[in-house]
PDB file of N, CA and C in Angstrom:
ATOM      1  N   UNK A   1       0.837  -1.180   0.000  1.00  0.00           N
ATOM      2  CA  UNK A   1       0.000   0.000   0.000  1.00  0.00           C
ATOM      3  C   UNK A   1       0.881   1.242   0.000  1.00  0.00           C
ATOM      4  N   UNK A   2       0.919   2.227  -0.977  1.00  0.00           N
ATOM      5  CA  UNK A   2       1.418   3.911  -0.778  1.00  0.00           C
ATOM      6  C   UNK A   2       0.307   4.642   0.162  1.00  0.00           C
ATOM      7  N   UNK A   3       1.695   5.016   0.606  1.00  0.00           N
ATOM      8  CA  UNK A   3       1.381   6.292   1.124  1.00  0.00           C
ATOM      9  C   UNK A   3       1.629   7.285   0.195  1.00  0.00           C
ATOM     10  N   UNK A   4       0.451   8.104   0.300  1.00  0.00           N
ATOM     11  CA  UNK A   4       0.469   9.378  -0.241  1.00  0.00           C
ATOM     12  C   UNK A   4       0.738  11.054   0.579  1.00  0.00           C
ATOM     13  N   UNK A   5       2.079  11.926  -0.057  1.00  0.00           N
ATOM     14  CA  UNK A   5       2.705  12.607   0.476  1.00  0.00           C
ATOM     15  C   UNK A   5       2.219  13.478  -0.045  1.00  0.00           C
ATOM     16  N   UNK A   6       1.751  14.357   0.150  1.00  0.00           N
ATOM     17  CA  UNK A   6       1.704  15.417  -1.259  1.00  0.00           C
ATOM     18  C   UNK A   6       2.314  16.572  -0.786  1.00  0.00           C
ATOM     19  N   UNK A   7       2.671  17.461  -1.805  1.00  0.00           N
ATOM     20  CA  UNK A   7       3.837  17.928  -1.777  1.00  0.00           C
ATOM     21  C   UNK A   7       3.875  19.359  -3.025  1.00  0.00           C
ATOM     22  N   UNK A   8       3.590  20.730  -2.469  1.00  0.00           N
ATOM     23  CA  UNK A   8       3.976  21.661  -3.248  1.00  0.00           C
ATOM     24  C   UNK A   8       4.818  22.281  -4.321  1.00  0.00           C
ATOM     25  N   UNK A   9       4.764  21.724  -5.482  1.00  0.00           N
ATOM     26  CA  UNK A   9       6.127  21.893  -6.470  1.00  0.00           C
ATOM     27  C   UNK A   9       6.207  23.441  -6.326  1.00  0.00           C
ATOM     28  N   UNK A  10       7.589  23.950  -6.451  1.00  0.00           N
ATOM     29  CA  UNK A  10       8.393  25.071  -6.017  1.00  0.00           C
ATOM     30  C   UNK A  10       7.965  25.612  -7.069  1.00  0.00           C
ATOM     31  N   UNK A  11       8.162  25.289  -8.241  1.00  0.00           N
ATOM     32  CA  UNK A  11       7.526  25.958  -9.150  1.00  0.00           C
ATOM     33  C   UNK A  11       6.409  27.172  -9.075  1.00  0.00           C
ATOM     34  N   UNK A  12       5.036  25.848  -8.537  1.00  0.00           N
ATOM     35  CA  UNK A  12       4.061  26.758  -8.377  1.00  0.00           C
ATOM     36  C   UNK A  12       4.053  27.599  -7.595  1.00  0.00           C
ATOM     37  N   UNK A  13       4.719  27.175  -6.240  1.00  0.00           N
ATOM     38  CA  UNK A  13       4.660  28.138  -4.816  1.00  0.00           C
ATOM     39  C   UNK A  13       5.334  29.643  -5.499  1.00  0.00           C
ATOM     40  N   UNK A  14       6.651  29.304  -6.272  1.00  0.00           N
ATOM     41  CA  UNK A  14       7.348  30.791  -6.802  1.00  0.00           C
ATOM     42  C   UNK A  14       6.106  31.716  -7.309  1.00  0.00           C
ATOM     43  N   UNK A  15       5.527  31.352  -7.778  1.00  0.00           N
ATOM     44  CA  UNK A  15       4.760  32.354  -8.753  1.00  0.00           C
ATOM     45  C   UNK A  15       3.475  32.924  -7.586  1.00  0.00           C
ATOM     46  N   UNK A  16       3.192  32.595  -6.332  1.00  0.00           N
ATOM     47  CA  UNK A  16       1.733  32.717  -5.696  1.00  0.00           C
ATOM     48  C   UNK A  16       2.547  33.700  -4.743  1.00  0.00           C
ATOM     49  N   UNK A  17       1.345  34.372  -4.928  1.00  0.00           N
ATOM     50  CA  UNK A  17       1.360  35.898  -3.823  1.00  0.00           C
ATOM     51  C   UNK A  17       1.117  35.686  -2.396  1.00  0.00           C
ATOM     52  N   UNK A  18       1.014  34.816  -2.404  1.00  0.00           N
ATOM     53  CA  UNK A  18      -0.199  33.780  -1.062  1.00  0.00           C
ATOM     54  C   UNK A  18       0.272  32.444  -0.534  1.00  0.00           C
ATOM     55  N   UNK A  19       1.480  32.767  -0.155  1.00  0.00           N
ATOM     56  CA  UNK A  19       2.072  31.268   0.617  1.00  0.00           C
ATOM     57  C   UNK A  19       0.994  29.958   0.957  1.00  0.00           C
ATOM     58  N   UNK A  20      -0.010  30.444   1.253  1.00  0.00           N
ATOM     59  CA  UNK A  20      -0.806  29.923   1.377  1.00  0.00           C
ATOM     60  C   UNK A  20      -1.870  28.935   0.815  1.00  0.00           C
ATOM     61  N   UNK A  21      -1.527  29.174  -0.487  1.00  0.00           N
ATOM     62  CA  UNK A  21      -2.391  28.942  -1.976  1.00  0.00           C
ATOM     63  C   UNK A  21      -1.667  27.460  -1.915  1.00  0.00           C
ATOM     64  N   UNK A  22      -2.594  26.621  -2.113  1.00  0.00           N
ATOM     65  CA  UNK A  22      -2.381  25.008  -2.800  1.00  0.00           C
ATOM     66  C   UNK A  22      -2.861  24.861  -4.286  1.00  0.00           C
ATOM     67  N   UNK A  23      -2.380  24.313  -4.816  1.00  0.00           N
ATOM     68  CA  UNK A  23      -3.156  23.655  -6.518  1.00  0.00           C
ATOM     69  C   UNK A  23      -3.577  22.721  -6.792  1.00  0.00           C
ATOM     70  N   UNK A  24      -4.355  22.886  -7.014  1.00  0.00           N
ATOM     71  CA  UNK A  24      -4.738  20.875  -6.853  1.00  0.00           C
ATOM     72  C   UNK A  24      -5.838  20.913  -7.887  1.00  0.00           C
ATOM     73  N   UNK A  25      -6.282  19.358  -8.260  1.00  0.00           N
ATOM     74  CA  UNK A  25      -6.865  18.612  -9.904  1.00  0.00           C
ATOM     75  C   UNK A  25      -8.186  18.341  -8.877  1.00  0.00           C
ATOM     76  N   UNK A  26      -9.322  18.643  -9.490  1.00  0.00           N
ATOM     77  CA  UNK A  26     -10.478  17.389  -8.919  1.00  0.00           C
ATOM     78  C   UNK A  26     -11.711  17.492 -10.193  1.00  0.00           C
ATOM     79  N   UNK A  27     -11.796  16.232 -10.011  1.00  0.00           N
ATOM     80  CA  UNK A  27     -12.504  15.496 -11.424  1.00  0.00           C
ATOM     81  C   UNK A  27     -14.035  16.084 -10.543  1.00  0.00           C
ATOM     82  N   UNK A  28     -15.034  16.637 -11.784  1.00  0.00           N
ATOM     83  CA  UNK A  28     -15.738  16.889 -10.944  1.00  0.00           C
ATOM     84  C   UNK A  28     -17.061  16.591 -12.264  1.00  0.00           C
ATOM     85  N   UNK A  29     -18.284  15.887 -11.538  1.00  0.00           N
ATOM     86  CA  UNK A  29     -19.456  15.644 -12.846  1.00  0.00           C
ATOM     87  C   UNK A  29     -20.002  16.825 -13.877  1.00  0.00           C
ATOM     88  N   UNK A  30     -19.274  16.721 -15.169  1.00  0.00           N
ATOM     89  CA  UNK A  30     -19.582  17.732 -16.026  1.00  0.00           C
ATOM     90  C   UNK A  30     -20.837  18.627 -16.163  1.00  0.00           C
ATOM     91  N   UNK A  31     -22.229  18.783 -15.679  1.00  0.00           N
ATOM     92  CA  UNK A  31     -22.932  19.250 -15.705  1.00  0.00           C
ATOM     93  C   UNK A  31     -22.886  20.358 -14.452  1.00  0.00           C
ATOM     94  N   UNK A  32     -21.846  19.462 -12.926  1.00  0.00           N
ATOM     95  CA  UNK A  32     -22.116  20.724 -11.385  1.00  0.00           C
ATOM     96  C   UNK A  32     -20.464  21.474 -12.396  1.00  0.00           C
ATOM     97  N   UNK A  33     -19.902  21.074 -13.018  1.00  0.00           N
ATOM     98  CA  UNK A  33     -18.952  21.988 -13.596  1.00  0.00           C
ATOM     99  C   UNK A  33     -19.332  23.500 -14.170  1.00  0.00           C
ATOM    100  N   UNK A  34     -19.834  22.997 -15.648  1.00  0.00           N
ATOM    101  CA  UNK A  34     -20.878  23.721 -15.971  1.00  0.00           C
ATOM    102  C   UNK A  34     -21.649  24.801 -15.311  1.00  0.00           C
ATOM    103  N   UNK A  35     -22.461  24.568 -14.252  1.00  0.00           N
ATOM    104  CA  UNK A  35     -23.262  25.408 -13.641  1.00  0.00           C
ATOM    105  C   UNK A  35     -22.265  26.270 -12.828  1.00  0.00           C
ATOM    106  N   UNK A  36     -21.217  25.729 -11.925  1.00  0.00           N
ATOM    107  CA  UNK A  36     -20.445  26.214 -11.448  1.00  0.00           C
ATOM    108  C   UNK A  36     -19.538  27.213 -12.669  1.00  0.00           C
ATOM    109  N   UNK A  37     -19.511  27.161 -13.829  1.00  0.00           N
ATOM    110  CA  UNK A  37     -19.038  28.388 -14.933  1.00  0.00           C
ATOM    111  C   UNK A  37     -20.006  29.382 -15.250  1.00  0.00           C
ATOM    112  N   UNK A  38     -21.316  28.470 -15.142  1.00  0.00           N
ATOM    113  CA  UNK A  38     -22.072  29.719 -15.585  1.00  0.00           C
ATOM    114  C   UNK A  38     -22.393  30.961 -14.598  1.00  0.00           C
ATOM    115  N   UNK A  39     -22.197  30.569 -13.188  1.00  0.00           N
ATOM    116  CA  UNK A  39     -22.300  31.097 -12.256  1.00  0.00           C
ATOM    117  C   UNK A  39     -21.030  32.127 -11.827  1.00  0.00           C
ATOM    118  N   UNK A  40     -20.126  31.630 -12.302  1.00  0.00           N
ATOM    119  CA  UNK A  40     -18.476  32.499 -12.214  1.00  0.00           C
ATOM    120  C   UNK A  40     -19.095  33.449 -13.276  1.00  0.00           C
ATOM    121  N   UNK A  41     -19.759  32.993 -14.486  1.00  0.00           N
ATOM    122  CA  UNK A  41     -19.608  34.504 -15.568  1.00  0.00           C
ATOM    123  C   UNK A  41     -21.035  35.255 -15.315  1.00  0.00           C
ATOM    124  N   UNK A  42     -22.126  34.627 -14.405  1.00  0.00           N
ATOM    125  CA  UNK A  42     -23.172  35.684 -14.580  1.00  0.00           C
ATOM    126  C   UNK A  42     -22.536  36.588 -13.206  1.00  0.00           C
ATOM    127  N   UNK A  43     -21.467  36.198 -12.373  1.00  0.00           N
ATOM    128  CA  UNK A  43     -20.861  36.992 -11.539  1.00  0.00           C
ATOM    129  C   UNK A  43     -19.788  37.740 -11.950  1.00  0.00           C
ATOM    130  N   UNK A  44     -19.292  37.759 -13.171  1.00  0.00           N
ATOM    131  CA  UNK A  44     -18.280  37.945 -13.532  1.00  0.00           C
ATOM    132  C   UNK A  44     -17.033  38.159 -13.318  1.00  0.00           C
ATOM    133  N   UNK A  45     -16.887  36.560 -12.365  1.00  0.00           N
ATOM    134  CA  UNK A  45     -15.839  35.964 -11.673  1.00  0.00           C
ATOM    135  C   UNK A  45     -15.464  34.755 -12.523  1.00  0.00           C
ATOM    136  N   UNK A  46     -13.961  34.469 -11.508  1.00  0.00           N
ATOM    137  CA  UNK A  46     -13.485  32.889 -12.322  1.00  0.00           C
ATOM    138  C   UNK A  46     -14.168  31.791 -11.479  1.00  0.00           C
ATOM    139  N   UNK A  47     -13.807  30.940 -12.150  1.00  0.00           N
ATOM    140  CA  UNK A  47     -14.267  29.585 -11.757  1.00  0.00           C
ATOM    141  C   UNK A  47     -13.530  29.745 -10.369  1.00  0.00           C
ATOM    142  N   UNK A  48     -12.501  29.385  -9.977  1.00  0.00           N
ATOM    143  CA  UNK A  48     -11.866  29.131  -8.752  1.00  0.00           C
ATOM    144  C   UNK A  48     -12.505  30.344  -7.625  1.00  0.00           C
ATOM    145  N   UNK A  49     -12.538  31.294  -8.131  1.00  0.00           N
ATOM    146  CA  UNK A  49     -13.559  32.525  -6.912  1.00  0.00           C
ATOM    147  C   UNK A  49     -14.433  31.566  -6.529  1.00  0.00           C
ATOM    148  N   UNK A  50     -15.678  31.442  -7.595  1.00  0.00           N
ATOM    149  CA  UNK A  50     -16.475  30.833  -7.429  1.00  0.00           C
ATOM    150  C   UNK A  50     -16.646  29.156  -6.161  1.00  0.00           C
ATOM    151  N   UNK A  51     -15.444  28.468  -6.830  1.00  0.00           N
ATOM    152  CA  UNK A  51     -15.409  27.373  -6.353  1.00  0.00           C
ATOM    153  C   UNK A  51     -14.757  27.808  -4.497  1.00  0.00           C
ATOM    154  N   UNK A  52     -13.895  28.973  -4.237  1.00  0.00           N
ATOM    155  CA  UNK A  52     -13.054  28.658  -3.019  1.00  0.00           C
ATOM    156  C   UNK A  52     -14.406  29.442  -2.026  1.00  0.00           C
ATOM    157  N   UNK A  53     -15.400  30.029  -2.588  1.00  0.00           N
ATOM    158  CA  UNK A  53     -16.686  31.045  -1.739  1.00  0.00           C
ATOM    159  C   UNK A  53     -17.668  29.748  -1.419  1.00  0.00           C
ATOM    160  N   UNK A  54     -17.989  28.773  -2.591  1.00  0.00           N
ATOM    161  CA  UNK A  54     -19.036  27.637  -2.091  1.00  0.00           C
ATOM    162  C   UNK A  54     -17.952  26.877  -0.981  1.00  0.00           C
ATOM    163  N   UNK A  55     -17.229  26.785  -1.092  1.00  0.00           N
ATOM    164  CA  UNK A  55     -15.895  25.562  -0.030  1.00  0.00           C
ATOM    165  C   UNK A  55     -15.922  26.425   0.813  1.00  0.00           C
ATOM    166  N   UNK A  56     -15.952  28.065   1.432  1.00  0.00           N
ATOM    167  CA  UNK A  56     -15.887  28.641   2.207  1.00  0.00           C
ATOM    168  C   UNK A  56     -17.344  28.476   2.893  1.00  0.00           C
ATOM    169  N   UNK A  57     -18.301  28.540   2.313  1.00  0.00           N
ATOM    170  CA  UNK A  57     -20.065  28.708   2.724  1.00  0.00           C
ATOM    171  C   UNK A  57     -20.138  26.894   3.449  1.00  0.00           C
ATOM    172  N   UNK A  58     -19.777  26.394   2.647  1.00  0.00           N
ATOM    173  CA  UNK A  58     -19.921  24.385   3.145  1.00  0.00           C
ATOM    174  C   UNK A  58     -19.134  24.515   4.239  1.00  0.00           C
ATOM    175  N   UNK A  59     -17.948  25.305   4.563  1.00  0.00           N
ATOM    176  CA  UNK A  59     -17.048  24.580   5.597  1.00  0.00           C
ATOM    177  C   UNK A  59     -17.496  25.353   6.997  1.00  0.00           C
ATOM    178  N   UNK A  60     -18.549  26.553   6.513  1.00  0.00           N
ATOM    179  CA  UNK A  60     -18.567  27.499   7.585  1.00  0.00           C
ATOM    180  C   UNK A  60     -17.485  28.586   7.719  1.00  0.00           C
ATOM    181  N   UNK A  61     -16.819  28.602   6.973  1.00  0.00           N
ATOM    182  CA  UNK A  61     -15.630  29.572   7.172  1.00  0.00           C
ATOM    183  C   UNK A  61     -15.927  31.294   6.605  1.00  0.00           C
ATOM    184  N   UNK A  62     -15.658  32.102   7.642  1.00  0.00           N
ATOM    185  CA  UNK A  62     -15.986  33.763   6.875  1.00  0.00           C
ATOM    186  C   UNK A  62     -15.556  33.717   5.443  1.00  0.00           C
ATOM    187  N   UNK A  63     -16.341  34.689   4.555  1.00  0.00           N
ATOM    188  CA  UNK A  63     -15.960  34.579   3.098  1.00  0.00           C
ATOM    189  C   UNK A  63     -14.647  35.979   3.527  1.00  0.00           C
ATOM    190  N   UNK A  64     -13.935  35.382   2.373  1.00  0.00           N
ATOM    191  CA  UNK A  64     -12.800  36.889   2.223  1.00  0.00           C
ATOM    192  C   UNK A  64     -13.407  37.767   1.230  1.00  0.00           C
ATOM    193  N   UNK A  65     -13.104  39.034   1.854  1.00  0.00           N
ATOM    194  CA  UNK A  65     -13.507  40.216   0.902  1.00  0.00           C
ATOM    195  C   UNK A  65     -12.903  39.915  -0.515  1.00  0.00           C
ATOM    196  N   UNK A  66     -11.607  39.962  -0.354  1.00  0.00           N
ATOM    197  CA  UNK A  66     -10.707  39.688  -1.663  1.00  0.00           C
ATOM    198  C   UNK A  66     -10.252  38.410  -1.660  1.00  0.00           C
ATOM    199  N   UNK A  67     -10.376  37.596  -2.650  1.00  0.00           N
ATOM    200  CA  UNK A  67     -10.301  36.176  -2.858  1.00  0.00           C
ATOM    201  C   UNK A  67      -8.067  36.545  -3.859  1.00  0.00           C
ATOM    202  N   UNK A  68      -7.272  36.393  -2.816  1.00  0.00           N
ATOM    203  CA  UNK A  68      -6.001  36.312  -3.958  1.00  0.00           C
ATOM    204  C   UNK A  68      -5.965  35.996  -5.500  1.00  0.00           C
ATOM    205  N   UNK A  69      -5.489  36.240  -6.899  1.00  0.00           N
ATOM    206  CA  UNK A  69      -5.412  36.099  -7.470  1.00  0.00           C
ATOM    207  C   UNK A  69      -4.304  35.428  -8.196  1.00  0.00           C
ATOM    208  N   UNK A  70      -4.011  34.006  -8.605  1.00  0.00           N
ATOM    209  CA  UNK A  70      -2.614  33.778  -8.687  1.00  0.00           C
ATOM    210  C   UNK A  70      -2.373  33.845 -10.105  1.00  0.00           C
ATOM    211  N   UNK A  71      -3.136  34.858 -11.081  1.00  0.00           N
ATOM    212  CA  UNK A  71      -2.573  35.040 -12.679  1.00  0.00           C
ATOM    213  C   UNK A  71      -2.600  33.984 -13.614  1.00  0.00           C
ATOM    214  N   UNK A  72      -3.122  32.581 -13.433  1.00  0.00           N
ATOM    215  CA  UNK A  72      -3.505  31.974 -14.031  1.00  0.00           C
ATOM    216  C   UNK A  72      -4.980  31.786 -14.293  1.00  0.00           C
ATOM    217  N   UNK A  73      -5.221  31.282 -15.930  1.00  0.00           N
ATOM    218  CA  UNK A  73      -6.998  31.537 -15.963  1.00  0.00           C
ATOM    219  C   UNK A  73      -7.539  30.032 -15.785  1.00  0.00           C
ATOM    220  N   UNK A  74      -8.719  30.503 -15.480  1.00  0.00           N
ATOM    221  CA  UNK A  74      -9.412  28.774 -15.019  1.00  0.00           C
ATOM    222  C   UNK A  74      -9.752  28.268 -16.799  1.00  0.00           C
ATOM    223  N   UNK A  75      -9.563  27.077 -17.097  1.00  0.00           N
ATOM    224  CA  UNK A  75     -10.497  26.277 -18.284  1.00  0.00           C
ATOM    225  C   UNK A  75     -11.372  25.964 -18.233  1.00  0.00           C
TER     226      UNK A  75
END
């Protein structure tokens, strides 16, 4: 059995304003995708705004006024 380490490539950390910022992949069912885009552009926000304010509202956590920006665009 692996263990799984995971682990910040330097790469990405160089470029983030926000020590704080992780990157990470999640496969998610193409249709809550979708809605979750259409909802970033009738706000005329990115996807990841979008996605880190619902993960903030589910976890209970205060929303941030300003959500960091790390200069890459969502697909």
């Amino acid at each position: 059995m692996r263990v799984f380490k995971p682990r910040l490539l330097t790469a990405v950390a160089g470029k983030r304003s926000d020590s704080d910022t992780v990157k990470t992949t999640v496969e998610l069912p193409g249709e809550l995708w979708r809605a979750a885009k259409i909802r970033a552009m009738d706000e005329r926000a990115d996807l990841r705004t979008v996605l880190i304010r619902a993960l903030q509202e589910y976890l209970g956590q205060p929303a941030q006024d300003a959500v960091p920006r790390t200069g890459s665009e969502d697909r």
